[in-house]
PDB file of N, CA and C in Angstrom:
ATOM      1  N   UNK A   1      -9.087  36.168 -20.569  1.00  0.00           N
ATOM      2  CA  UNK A   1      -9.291  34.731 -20.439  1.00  0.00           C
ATOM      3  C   UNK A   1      -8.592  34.197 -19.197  1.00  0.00           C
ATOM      4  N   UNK A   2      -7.355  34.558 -18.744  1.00  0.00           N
ATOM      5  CA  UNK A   2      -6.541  34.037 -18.075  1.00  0.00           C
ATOM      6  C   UNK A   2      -7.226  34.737 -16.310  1.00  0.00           C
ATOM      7  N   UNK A   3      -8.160  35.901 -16.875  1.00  0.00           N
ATOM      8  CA  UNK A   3      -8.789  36.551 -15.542  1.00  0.00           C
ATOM      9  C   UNK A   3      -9.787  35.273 -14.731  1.00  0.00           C
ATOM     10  N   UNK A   4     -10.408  35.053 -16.053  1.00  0.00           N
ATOM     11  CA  UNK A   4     -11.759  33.855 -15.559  1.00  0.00           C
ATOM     12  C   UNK A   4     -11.247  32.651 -15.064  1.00  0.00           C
ATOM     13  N   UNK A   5     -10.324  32.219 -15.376  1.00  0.00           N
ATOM     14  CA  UNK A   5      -9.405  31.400 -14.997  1.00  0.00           C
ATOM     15  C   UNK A   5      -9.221  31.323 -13.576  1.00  0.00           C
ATOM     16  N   UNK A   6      -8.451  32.525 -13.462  1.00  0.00           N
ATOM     17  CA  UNK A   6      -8.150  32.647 -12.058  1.00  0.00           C
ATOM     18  C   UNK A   6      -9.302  33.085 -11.025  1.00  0.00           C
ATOM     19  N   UNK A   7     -10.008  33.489 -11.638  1.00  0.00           N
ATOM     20  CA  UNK A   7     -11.798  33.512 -10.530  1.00  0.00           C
ATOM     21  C   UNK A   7     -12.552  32.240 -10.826  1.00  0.00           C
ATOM     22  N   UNK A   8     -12.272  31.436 -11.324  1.00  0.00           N
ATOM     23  CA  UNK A   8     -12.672  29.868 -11.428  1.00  0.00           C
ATOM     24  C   UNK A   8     -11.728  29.311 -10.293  1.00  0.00           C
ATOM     25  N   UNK A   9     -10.422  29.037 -10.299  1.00  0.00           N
ATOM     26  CA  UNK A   9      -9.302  28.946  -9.594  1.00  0.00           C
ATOM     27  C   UNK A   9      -9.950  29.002  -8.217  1.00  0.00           C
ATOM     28  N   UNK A  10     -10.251  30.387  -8.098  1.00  0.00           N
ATOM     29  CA  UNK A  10     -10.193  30.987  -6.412  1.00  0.00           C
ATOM     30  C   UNK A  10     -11.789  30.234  -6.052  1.00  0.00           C
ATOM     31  N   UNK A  11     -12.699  30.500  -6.958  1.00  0.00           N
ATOM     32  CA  UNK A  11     -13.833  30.163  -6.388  1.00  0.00           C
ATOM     33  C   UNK A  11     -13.669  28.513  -5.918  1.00  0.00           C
ATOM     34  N   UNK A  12     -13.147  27.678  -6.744  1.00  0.00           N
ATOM     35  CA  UNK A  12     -13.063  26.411  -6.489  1.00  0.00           C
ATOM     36  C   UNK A  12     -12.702  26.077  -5.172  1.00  0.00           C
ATOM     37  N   UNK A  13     -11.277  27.170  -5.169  1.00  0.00           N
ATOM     38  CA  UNK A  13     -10.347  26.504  -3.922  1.00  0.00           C
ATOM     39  C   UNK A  13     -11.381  26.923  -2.419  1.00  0.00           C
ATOM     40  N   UNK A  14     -12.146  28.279  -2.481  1.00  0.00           N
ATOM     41  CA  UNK A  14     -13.014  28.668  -1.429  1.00  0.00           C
ATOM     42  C   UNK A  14     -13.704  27.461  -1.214  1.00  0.00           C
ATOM     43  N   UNK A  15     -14.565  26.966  -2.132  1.00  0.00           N
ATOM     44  CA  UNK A  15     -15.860  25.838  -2.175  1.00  0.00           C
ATOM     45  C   UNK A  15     -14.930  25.153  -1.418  1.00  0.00           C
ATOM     46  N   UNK A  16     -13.920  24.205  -1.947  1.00  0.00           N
ATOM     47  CA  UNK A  16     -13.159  23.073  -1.312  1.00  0.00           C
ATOM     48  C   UNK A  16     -12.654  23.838   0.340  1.00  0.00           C
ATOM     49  N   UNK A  17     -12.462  24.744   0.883  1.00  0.00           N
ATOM     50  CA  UNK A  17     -11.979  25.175   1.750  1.00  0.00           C
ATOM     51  C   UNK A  17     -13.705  24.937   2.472  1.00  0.00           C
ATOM     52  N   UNK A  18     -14.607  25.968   2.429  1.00  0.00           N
ATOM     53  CA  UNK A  18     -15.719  25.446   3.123  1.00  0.00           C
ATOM     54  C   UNK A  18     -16.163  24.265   3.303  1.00  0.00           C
ATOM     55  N   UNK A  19     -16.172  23.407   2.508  1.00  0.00           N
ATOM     56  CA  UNK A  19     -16.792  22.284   2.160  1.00  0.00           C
ATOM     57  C   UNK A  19     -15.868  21.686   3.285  1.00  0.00           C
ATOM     58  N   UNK A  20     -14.591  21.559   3.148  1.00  0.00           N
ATOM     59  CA  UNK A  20     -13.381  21.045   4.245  1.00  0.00           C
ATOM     60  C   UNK A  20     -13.986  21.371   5.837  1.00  0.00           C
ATOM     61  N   UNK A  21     -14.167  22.689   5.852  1.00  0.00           N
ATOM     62  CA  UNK A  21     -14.332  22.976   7.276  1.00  0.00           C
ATOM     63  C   UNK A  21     -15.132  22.684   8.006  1.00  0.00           C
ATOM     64  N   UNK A  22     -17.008  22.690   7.526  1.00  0.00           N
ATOM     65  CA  UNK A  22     -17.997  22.203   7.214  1.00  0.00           C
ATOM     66  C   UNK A  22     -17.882  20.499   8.056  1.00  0.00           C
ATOM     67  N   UNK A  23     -16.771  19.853   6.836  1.00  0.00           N
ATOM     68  CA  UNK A  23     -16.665  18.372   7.072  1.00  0.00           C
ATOM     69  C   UNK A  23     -16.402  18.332   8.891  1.00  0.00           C
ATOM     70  N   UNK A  24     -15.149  19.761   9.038  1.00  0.00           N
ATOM     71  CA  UNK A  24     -13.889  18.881  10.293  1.00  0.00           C
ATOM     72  C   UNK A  24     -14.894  19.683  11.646  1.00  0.00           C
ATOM     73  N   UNK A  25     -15.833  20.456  10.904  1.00  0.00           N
ATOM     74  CA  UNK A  25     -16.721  21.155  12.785  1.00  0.00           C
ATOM     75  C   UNK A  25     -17.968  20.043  12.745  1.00  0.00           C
ATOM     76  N   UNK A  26     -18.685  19.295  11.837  1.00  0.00           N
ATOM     77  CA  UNK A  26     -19.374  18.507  11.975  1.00  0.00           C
ATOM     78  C   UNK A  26     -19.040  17.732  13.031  1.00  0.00           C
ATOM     79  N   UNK A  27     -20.149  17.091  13.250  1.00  0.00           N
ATOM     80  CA  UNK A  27     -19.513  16.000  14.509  1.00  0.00           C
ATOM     81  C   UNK A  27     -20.236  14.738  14.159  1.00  0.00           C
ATOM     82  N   UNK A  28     -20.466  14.828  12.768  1.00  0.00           N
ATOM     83  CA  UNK A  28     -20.867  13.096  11.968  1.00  0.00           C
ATOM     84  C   UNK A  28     -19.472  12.883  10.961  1.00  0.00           C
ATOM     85  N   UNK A  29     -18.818  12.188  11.337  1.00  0.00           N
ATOM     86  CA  UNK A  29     -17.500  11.534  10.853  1.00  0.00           C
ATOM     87  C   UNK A  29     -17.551  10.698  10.136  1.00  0.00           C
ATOM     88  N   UNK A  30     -17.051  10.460   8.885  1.00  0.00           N
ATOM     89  CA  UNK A  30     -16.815   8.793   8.706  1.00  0.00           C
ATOM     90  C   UNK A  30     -16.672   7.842   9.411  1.00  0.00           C
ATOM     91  N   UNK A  31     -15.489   8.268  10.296  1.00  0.00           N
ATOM     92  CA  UNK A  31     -14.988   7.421  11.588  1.00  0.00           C
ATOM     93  C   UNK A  31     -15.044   8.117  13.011  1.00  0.00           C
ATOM     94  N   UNK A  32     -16.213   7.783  13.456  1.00  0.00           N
ATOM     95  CA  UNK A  32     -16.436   8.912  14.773  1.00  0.00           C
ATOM     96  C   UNK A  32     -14.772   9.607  15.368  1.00  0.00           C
ATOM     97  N   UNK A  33     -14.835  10.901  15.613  1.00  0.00           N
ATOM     98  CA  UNK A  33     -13.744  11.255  16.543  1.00  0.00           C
ATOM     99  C   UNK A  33     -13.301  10.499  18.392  1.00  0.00           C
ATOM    100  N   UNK A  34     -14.262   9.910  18.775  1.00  0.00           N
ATOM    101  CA  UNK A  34     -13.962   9.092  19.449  1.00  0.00           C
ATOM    102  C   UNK A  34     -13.607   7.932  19.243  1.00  0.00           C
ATOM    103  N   UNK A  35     -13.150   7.270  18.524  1.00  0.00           N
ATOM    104  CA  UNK A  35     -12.372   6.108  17.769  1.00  0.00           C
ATOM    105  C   UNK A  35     -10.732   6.486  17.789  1.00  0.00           C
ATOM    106  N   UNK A  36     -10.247   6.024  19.079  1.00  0.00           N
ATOM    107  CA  UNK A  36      -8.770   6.713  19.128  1.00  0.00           C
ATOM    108  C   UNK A  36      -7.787   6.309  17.722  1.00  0.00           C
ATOM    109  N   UNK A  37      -7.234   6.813  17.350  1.00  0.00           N
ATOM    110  CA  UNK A  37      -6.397   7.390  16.433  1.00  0.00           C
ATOM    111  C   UNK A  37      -7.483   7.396  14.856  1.00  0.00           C
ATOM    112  N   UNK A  38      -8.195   6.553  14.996  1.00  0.00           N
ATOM    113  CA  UNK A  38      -8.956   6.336  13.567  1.00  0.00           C
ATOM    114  C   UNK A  38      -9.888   7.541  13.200  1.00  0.00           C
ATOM    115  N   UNK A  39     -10.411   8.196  14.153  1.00  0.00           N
ATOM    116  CA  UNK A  39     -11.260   8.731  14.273  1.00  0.00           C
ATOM    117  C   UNK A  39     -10.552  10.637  13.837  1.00  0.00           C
ATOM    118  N   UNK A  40      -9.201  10.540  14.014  1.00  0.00           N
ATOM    119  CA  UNK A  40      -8.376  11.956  13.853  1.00  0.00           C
ATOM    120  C   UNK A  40      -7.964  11.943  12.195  1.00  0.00           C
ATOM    121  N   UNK A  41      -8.053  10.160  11.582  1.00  0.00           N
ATOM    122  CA  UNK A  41      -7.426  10.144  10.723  1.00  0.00           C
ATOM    123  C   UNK A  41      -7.929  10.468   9.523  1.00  0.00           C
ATOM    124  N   UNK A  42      -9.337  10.348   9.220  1.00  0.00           N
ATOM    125  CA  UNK A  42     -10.188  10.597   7.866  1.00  0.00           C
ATOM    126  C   UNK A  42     -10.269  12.319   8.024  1.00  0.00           C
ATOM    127  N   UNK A  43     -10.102  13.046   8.772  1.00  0.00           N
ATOM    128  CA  UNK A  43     -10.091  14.427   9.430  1.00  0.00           C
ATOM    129  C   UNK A  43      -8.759  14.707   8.414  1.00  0.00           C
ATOM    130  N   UNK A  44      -7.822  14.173   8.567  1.00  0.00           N
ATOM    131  CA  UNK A  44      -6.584  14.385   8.031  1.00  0.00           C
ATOM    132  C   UNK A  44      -6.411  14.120   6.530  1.00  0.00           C
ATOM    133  N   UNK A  45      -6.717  12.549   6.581  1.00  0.00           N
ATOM    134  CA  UNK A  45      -6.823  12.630   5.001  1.00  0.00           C
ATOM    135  C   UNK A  45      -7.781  13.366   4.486  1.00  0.00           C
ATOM    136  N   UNK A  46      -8.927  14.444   4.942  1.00  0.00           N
ATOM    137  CA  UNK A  46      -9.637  15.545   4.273  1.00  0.00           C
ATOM    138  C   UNK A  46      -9.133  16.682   3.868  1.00  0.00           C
ATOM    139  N   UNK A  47      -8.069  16.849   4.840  1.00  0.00           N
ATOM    140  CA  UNK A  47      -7.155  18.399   4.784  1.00  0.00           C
ATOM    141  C   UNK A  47      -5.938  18.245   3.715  1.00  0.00           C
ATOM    142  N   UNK A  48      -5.577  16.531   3.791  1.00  0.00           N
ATOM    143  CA  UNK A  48      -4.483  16.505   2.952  1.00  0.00           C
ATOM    144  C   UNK A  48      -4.968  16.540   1.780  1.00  0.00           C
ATOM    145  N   UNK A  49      -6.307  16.126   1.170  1.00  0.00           N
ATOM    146  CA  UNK A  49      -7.004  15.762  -0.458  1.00  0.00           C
ATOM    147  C   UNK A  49      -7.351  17.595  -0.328  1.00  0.00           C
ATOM    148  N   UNK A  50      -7.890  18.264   0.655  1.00  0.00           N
ATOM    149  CA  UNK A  50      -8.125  19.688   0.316  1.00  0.00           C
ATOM    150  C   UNK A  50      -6.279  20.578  -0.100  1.00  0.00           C
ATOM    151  N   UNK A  51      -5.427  19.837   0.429  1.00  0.00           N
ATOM    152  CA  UNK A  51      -4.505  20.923   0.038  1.00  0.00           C
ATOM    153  C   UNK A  51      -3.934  20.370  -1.519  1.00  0.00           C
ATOM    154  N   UNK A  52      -4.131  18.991  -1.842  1.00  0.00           N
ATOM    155  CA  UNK A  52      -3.730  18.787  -3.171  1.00  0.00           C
ATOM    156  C   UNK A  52      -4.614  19.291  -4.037  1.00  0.00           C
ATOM    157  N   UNK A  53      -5.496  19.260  -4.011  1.00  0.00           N
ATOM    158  CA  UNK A  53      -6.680  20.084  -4.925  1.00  0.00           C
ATOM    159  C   UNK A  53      -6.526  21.291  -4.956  1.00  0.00           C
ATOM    160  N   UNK A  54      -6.112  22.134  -3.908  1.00  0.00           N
ATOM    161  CA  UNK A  54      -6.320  23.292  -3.948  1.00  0.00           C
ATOM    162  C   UNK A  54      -4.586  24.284  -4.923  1.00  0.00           C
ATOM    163  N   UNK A  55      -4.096  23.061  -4.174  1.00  0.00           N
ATOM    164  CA  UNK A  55      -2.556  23.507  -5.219  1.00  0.00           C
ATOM    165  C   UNK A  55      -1.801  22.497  -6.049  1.00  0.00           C
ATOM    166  N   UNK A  56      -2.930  21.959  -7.293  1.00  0.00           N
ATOM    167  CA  UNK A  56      -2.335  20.882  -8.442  1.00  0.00           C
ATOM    168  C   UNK A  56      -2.340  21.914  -9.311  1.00  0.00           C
ATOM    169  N   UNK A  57      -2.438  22.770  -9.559  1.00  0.00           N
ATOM    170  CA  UNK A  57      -2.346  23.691 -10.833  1.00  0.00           C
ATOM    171  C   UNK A  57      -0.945  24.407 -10.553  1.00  0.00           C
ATOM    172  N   UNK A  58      -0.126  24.417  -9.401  1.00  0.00           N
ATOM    173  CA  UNK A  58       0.942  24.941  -9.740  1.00  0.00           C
ATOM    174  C   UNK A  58       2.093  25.039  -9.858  1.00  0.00           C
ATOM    175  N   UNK A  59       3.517  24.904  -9.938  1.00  0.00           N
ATOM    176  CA  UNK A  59       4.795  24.663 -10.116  1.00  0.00           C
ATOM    177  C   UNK A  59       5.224  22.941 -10.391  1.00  0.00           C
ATOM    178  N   UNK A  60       6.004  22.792 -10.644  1.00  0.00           N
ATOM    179  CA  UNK A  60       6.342  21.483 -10.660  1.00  0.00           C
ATOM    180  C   UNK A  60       7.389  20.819  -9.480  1.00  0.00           C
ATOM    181  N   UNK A  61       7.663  21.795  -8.565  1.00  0.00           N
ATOM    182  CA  UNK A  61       8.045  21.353  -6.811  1.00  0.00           C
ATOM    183  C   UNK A  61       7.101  21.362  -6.306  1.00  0.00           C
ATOM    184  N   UNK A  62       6.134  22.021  -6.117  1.00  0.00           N
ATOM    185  CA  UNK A  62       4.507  21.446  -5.329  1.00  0.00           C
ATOM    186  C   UNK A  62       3.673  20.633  -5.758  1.00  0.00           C
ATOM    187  N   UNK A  63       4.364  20.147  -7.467  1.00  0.00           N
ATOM    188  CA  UNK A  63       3.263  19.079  -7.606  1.00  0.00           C
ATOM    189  C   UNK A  63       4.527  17.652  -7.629  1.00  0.00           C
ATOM    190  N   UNK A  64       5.720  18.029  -7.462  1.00  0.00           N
ATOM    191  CA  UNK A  64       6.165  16.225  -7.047  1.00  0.00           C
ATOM    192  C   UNK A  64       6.056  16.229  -5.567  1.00  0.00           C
ATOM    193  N   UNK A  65       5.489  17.568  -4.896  1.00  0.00           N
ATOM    194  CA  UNK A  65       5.706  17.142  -3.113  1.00  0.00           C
ATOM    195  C   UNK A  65       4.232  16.536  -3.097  1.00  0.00           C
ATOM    196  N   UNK A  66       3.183  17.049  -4.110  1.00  0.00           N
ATOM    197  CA  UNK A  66       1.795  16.754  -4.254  1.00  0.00           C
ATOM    198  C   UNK A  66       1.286  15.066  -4.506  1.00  0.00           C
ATOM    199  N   UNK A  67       2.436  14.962  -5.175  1.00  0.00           N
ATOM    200  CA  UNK A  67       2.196  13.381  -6.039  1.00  0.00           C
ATOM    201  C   UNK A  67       2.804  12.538  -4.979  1.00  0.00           C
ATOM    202  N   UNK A  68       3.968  13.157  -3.872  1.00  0.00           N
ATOM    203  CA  UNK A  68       3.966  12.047  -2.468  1.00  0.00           C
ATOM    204  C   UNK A  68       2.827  12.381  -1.616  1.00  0.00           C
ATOM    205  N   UNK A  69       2.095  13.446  -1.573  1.00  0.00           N
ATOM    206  CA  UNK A  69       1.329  13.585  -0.452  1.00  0.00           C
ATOM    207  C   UNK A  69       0.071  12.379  -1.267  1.00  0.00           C
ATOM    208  N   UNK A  70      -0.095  12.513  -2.450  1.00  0.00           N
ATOM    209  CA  UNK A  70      -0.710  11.797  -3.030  1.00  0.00           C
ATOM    210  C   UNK A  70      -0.959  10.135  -2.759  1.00  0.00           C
ATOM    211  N   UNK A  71       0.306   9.847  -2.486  1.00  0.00           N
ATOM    212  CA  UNK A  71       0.907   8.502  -2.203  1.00  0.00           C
ATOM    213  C   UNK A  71       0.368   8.181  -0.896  1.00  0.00           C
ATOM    214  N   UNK A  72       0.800   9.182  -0.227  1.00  0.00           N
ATOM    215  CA  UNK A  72       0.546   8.707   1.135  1.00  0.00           C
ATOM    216  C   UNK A  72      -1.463   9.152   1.908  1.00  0.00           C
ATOM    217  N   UNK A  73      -2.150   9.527   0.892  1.00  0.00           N
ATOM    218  CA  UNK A  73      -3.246   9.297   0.674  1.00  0.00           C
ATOM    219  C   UNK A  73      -3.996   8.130   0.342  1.00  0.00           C
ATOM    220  N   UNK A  74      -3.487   7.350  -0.467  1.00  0.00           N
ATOM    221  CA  UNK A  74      -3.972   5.987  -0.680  1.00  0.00           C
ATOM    222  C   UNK A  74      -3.580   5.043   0.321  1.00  0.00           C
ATOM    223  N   UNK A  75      -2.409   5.282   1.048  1.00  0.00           N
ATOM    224  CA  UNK A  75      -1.738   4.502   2.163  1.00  0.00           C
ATOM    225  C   UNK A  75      -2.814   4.563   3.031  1.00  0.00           C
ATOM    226  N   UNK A  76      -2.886   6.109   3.596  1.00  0.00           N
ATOM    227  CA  UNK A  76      -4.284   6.687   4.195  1.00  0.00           C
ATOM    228  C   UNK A  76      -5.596   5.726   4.676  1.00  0.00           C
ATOM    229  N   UNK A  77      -5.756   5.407   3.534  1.00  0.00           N
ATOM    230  CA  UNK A  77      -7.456   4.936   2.982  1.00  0.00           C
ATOM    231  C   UNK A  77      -7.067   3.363   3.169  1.00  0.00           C
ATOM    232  N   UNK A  78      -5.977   3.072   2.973  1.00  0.00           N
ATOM    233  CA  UNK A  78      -6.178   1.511   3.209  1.00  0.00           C
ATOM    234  C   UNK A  78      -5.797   1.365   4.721  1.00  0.00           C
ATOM    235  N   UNK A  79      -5.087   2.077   5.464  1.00  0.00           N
ATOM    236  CA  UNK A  79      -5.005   1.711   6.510  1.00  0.00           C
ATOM    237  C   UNK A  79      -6.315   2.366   7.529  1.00  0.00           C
ATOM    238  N   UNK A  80      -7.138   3.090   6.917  1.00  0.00           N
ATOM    239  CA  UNK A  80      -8.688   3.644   7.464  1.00  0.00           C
ATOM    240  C   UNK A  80      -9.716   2.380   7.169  1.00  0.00           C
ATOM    241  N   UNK A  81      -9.211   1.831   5.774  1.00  0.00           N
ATOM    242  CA  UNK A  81     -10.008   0.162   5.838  1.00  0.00           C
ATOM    243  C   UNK A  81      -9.722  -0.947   6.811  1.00  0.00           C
ATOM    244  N   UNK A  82      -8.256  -0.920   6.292  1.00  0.00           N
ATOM    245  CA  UNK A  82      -7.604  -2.083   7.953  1.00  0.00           C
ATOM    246  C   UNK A  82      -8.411  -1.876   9.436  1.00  0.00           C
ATOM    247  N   UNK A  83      -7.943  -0.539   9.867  1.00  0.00           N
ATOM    248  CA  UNK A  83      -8.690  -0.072  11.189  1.00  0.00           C
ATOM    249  C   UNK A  83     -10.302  -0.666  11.309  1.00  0.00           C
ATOM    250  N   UNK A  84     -10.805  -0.377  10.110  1.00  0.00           N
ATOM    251  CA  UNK A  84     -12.464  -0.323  10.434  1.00  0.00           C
ATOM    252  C   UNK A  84     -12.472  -1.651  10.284  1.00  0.00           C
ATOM    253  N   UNK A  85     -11.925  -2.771   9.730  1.00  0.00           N
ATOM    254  CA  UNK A  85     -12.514  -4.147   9.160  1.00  0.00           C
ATOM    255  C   UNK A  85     -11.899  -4.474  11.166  1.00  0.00           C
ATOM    256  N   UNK A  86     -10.832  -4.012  11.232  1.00  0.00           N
ATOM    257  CA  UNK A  86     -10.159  -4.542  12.618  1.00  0.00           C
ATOM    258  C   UNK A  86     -11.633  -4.408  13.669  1.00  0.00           C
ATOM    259  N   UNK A  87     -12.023  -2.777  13.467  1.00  0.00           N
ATOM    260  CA  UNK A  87     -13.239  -2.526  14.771  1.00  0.00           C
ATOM    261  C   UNK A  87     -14.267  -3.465  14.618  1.00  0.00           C
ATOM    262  N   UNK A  88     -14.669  -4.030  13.677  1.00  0.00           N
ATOM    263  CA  UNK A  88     -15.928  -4.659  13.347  1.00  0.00           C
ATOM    264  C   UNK A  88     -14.974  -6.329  13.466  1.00  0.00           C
ATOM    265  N   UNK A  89     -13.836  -7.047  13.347  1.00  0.00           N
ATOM    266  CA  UNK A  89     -13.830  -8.060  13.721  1.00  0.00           C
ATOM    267  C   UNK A  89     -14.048  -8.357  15.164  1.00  0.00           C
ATOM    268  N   UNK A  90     -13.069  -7.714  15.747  1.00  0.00           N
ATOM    269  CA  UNK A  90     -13.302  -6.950  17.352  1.00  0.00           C
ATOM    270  C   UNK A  90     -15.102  -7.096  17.933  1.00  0.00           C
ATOM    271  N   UNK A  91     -15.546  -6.525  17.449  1.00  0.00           N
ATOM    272  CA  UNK A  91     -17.184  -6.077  17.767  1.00  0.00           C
ATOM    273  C   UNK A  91     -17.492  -7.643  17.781  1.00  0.00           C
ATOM    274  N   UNK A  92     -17.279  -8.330  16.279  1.00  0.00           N
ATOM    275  CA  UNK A  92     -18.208  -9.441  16.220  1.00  0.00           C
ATOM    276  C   UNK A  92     -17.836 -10.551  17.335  1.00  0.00           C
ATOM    277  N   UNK A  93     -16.440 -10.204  17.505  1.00  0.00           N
ATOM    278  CA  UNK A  93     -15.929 -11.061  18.624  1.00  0.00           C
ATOM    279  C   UNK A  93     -16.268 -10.985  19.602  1.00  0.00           C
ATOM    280  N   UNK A  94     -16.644 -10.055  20.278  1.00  0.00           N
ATOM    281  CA  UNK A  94     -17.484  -9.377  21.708  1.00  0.00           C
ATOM    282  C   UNK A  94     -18.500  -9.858  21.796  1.00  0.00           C
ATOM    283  N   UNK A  95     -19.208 -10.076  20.964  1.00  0.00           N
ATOM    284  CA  UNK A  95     -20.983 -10.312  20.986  1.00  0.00           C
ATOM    285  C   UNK A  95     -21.089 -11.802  20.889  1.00  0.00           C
ATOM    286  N   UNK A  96     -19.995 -12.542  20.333  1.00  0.00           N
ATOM    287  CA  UNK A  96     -20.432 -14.014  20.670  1.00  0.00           C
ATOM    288  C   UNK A  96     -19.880 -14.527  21.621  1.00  0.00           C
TER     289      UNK A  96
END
């Protein structure tokens, strides 16, 4: 039982590892890579959500370093909202 487990385990973490890499050689972004700093940052918060996923199943020192990386994932995402609401006030301001 504990075999299937761990070939569930591995297969998952592969999927999430391709699926990751897939995301960071694409060159359709959430936030284009030419978007200085914004554009490096959804890249990052991908690698950081791939390494908590890939190691929440184990010890309880990688999962309180997990539960700050965690933290600073949601920080992440709101300051990837700030940025984008900023580019698009910016934009609308240009055009009138």
């Amino acid at each position: 039982m504990k075999t299937m487990t761990i070939l569930k385990d591995r297969t998952k973490n592969l999927l999430i590892l391709l699926l990751v890499a897939i995301y960071l050689l694409n060159p359709v972004d959430v936030i284009p890579d030419v978007v200085p700093a914004g554009g490096w940052l959804d890249d990052v918060l991908i690698v950081l959500w791939a390494v908590f996923k890939i190691t929440e199943n184990n010890n309880k020192g990688i999962r309180s370093f997990l539960e700050m990386v965690q933290g600073l994932l949601a920080v992440g995402v709101l300051l990837v909202i700030l940025f984008m609401t900023l580019c698009i006030l910016l934009i609308m301001s240009l055009i009138k």
